[in-house]
PDB file of N, CA and C in Angstrom:
ATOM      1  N   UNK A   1    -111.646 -38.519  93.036  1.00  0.00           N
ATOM      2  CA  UNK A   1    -110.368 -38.628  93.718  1.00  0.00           C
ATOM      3  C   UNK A   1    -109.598 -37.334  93.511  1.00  0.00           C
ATOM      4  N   UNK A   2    -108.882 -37.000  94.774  1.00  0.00           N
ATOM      5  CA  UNK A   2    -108.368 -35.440  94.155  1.00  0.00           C
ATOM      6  C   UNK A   2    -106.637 -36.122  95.182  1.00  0.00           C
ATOM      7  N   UNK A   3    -106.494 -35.031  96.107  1.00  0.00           N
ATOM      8  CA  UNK A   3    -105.172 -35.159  97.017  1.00  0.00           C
ATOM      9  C   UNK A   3    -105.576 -36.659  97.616  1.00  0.00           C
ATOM     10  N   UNK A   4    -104.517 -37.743  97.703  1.00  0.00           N
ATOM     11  CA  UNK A   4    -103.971 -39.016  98.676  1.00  0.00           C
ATOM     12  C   UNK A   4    -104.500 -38.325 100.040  1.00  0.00           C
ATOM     13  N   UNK A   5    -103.786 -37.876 100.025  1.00  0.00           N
ATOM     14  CA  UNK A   5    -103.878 -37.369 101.824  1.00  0.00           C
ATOM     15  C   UNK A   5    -105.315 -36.665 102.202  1.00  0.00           C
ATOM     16  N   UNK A   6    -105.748 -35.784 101.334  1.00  0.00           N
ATOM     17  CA  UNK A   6    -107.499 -35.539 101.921  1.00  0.00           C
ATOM     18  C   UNK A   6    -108.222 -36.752 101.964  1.00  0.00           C
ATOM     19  N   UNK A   7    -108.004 -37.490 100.554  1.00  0.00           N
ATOM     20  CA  UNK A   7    -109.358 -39.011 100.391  1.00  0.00           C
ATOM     21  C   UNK A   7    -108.647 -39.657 101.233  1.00  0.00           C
ATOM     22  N   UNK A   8    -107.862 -39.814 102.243  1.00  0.00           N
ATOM     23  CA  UNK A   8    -107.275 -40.993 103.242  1.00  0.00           C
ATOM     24  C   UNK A   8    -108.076 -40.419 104.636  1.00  0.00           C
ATOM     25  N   UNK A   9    -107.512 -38.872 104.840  1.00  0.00           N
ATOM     26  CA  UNK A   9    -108.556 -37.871 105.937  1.00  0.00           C
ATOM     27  C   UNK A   9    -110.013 -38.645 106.138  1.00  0.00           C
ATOM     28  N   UNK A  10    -110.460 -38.189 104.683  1.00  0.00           N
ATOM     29  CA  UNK A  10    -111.804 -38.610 104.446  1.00  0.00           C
ATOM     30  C   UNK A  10    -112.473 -39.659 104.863  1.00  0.00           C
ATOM     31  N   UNK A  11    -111.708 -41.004 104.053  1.00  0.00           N
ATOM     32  CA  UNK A  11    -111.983 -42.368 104.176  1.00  0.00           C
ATOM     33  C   UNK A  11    -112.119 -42.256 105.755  1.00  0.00           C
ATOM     34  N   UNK A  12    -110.877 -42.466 106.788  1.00  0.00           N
ATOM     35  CA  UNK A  12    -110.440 -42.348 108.261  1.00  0.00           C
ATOM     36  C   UNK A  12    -112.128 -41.527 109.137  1.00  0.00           C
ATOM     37  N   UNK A  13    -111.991 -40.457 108.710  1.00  0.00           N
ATOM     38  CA  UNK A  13    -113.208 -39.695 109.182  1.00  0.00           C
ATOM     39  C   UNK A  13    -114.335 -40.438 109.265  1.00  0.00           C
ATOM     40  N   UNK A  14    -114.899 -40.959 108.076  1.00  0.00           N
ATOM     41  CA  UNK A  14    -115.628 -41.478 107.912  1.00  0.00           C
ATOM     42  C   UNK A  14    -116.392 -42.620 108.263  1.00  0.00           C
ATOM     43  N   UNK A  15    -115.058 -43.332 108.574  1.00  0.00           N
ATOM     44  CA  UNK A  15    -115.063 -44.889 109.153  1.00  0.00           C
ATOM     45  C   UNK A  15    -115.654 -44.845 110.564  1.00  0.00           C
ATOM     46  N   UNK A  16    -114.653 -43.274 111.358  1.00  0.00           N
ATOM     47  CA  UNK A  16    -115.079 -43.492 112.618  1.00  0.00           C
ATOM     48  C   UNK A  16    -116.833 -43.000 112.904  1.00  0.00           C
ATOM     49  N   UNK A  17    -117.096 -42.015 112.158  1.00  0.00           N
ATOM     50  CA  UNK A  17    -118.343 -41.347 112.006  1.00  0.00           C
ATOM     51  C   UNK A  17    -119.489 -42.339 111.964  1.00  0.00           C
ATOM     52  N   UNK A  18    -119.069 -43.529 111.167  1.00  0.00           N
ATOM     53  CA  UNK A  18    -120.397 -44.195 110.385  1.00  0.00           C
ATOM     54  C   UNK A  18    -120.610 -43.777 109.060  1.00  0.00           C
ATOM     55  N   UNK A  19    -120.071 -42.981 108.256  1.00  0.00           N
ATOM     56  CA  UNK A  19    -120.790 -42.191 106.812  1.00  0.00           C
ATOM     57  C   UNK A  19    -120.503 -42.950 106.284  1.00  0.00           C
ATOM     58  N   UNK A  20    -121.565 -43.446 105.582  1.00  0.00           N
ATOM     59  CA  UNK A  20    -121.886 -44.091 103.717  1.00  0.00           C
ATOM     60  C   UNK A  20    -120.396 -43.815 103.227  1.00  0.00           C
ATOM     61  N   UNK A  21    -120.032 -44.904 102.452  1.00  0.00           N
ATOM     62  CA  UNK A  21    -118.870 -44.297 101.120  1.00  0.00           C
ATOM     63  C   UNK A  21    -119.459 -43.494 100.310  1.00  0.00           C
ATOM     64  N   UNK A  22    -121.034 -43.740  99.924  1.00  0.00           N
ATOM     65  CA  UNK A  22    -121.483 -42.557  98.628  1.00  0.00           C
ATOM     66  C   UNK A  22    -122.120 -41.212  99.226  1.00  0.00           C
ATOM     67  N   UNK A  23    -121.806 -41.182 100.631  1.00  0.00           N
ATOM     68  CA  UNK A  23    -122.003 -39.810 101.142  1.00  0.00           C
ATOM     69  C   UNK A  23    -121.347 -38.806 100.934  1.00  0.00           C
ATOM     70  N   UNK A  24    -119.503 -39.845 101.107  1.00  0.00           N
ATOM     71  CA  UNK A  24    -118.110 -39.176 101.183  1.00  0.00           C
ATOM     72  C   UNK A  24    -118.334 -37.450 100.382  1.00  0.00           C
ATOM     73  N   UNK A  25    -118.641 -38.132  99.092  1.00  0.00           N
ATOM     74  CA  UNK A  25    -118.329 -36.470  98.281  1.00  0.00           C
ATOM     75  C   UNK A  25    -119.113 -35.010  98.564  1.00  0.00           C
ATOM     76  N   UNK A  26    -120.243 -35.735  99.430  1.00  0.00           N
ATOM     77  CA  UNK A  26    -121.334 -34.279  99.854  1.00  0.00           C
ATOM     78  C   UNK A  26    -120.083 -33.887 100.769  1.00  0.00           C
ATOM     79  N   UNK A  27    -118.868 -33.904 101.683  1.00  0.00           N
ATOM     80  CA  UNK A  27    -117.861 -33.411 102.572  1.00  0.00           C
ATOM     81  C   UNK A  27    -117.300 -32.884 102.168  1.00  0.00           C
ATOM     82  N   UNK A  28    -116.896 -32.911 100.620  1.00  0.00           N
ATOM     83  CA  UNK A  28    -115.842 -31.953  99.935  1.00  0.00           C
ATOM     84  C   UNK A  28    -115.962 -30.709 100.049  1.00  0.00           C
ATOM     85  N   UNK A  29    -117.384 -30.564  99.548  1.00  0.00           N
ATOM     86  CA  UNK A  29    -117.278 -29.164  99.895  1.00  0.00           C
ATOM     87  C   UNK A  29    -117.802 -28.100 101.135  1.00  0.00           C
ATOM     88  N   UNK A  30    -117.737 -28.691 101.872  1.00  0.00           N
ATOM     89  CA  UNK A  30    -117.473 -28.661 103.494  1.00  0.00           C
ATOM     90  C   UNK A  30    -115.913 -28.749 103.969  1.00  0.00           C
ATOM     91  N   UNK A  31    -115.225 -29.039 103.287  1.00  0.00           N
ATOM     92  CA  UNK A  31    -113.840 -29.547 103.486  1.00  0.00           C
ATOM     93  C   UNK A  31    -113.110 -27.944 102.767  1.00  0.00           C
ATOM     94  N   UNK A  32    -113.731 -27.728 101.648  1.00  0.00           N
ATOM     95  CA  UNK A  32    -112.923 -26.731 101.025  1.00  0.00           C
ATOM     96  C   UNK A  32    -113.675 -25.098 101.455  1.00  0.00           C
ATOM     97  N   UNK A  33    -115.396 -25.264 101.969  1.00  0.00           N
ATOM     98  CA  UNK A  33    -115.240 -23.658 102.763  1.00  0.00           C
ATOM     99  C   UNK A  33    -114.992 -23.418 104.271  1.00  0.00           C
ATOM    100  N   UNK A  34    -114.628 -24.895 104.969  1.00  0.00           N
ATOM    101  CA  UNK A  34    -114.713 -24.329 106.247  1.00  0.00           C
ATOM    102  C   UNK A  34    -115.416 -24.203 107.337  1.00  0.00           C
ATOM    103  N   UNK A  35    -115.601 -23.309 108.410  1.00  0.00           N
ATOM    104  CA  UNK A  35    -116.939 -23.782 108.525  1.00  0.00           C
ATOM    105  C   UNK A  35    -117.756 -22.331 108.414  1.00  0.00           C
ATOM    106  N   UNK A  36    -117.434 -21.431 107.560  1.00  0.00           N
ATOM    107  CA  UNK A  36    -118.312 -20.517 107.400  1.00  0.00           C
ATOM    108  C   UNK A  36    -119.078 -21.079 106.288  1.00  0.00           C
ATOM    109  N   UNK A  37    -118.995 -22.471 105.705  1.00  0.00           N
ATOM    110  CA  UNK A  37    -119.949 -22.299 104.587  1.00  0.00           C
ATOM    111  C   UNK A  37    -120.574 -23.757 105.343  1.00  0.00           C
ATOM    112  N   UNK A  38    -120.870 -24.120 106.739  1.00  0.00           N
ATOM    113  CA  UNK A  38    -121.511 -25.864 106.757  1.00  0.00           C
ATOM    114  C   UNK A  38    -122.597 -25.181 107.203  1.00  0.00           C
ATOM    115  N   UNK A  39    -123.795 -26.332 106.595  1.00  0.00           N
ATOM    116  CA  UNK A  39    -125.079 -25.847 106.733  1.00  0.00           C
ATOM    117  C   UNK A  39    -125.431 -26.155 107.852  1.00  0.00           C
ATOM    118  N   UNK A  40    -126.742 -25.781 108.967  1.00  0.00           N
ATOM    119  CA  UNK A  40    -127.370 -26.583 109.766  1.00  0.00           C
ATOM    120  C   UNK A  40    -128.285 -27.474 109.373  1.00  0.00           C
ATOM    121  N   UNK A  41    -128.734 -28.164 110.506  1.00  0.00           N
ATOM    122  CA  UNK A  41    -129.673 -29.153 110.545  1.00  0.00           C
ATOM    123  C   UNK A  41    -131.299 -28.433 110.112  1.00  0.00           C
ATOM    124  N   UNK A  42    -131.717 -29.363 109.558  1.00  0.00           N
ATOM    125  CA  UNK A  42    -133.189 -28.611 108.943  1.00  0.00           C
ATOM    126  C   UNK A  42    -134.197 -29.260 110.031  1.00  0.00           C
ATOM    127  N   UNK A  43    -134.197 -30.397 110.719  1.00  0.00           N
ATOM    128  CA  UNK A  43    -134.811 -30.994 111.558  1.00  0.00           C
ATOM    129  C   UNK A  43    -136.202 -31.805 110.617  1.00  0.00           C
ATOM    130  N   UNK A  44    -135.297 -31.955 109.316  1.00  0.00           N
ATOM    131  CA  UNK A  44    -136.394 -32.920 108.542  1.00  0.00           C
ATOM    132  C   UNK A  44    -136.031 -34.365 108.192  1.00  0.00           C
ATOM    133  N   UNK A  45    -135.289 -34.816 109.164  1.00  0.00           N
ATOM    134  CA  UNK A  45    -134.865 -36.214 109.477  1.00  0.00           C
ATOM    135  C   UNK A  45    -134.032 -36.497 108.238  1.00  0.00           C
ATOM    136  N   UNK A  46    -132.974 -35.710 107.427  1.00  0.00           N
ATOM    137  CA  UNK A  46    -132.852 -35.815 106.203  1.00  0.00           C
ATOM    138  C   UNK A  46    -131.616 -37.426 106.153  1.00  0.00           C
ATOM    139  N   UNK A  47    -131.600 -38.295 105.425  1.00  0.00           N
ATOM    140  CA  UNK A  47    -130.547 -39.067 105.261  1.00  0.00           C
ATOM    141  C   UNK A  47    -128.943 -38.798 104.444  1.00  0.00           C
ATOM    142  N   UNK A  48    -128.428 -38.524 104.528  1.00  0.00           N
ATOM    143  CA  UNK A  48    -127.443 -38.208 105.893  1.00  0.00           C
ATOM    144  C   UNK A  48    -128.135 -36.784 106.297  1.00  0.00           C
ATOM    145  N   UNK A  49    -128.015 -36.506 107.449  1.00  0.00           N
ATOM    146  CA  UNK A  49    -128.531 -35.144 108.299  1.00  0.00           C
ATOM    147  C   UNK A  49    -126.728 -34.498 108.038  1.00  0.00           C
ATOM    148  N   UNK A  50    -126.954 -33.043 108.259  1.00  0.00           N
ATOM    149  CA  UNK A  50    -126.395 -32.017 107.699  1.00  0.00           C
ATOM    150  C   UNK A  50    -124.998 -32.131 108.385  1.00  0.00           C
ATOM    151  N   UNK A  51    -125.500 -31.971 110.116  1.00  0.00           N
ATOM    152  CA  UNK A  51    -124.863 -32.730 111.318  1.00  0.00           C
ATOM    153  C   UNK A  51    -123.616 -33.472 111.516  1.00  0.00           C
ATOM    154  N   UNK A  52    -123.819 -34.547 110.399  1.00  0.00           N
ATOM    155  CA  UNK A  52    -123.184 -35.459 110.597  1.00  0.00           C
ATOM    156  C   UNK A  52    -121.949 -34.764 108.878  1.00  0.00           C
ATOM    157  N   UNK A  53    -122.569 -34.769 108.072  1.00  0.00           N
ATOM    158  CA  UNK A  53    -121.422 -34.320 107.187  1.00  0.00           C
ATOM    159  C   UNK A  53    -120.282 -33.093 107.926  1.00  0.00           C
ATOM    160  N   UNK A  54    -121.179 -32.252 108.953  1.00  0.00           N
ATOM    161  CA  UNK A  54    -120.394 -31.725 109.169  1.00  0.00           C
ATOM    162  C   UNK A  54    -118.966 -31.963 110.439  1.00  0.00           C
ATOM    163  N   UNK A  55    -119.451 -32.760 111.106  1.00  0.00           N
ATOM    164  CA  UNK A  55    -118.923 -33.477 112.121  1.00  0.00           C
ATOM    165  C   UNK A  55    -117.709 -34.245 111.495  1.00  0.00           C
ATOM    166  N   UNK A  56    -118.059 -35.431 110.435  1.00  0.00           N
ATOM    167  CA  UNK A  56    -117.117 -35.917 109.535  1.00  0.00           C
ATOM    168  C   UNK A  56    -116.133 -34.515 108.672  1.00  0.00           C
ATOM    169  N   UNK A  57    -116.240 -33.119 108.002  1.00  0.00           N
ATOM    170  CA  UNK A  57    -115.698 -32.614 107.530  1.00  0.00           C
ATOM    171  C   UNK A  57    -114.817 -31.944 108.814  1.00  0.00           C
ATOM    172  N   UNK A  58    -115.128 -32.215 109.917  1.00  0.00           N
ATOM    173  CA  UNK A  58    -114.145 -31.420 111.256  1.00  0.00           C
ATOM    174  C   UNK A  58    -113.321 -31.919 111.472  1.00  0.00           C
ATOM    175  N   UNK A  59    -113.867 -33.282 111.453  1.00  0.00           N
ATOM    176  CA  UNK A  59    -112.848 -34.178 111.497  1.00  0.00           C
ATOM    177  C   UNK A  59    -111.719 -34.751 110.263  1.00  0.00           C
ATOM    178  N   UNK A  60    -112.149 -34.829 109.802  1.00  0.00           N
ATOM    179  CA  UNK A  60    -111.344 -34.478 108.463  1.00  0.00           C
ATOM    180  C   UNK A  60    -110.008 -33.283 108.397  1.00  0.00           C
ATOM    181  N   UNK A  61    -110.664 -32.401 108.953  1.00  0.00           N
ATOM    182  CA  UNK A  61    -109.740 -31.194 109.058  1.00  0.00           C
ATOM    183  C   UNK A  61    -108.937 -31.129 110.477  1.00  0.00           C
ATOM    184  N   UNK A  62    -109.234 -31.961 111.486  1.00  0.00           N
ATOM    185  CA  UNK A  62    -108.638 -31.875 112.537  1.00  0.00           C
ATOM    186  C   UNK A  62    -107.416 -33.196 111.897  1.00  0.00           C
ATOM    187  N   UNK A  63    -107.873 -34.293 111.378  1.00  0.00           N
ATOM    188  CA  UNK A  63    -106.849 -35.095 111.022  1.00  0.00           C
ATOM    189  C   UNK A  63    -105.828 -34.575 110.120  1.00  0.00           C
ATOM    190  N   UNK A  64    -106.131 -33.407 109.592  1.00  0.00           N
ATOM    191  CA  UNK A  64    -105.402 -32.578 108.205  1.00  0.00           C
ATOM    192  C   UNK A  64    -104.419 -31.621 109.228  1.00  0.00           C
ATOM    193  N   UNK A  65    -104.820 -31.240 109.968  1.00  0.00           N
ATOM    194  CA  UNK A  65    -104.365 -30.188 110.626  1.00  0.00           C
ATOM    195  C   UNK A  65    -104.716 -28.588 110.047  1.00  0.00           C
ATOM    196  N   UNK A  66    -105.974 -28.456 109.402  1.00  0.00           N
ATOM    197  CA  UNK A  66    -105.972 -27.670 108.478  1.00  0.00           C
ATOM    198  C   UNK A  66    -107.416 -26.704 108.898  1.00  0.00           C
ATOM    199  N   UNK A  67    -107.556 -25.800 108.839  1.00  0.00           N
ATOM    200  CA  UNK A  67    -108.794 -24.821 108.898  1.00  0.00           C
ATOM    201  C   UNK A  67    -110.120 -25.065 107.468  1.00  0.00           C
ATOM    202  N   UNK A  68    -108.927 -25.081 106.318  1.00  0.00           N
ATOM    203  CA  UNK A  68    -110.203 -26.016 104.955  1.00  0.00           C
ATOM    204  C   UNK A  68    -109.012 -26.381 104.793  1.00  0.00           C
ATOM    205  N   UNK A  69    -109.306 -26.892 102.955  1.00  0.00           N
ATOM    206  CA  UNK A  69    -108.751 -27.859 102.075  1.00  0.00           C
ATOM    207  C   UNK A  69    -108.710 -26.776 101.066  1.00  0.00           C
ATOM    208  N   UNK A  70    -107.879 -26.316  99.953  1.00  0.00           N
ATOM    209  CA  UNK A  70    -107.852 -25.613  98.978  1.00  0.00           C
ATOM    210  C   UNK A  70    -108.571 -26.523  97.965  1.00  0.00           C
ATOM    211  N   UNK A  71    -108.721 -25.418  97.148  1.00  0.00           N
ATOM    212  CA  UNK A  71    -109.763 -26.436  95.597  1.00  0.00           C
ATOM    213  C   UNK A  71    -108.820 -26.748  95.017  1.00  0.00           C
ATOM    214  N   UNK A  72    -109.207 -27.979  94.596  1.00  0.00           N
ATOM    215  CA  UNK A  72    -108.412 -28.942  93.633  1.00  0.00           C
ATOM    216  C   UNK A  72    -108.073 -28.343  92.155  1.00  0.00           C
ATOM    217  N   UNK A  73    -106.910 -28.723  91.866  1.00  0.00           N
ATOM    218  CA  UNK A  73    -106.255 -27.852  90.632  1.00  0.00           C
ATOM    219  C   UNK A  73    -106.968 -29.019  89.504  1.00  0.00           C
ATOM    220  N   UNK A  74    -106.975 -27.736  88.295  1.00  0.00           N
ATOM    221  CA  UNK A  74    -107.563 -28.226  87.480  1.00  0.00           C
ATOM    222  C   UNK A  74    -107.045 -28.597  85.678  1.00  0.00           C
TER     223      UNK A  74
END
């Protein structure tokens, strides 16, 4: 759990996407580089495919209004 308002993004994103709850945290860090750091698809049928985390982290950021998410203070 870090910011209310990203894990609500998240949750929301997610719901509409289809993603697992125990997927959620592979998005974080998709959430915090952007999209110069989302991977592509490997085309090895992976569960969750790359695709879709990244689709959910866009969305995430379109619900944020945000380009990323800064890293969580520590």
């Amino acid at each position: 759990m870090g910011d209310p308002v990203v894990d609500a993004a998240l949750e929301q994103a997610s719901n509409e996407l289809g993603l697992e709850t125990w997927y959620r945290d592979c998005v974080r860090p998709l959430i915090r580089s952007g999209p110069a750091g989302y991977p592509g698809c490997c085309g090895g049928g992976c569960e969750p495919c790359n695709q879709i985390l990244v689709q959910v982290a866009e969305r995430v950021l379109e619900i944020l209004g945000r380009d990323r998410v800064d890293e969580p203070a520590e």
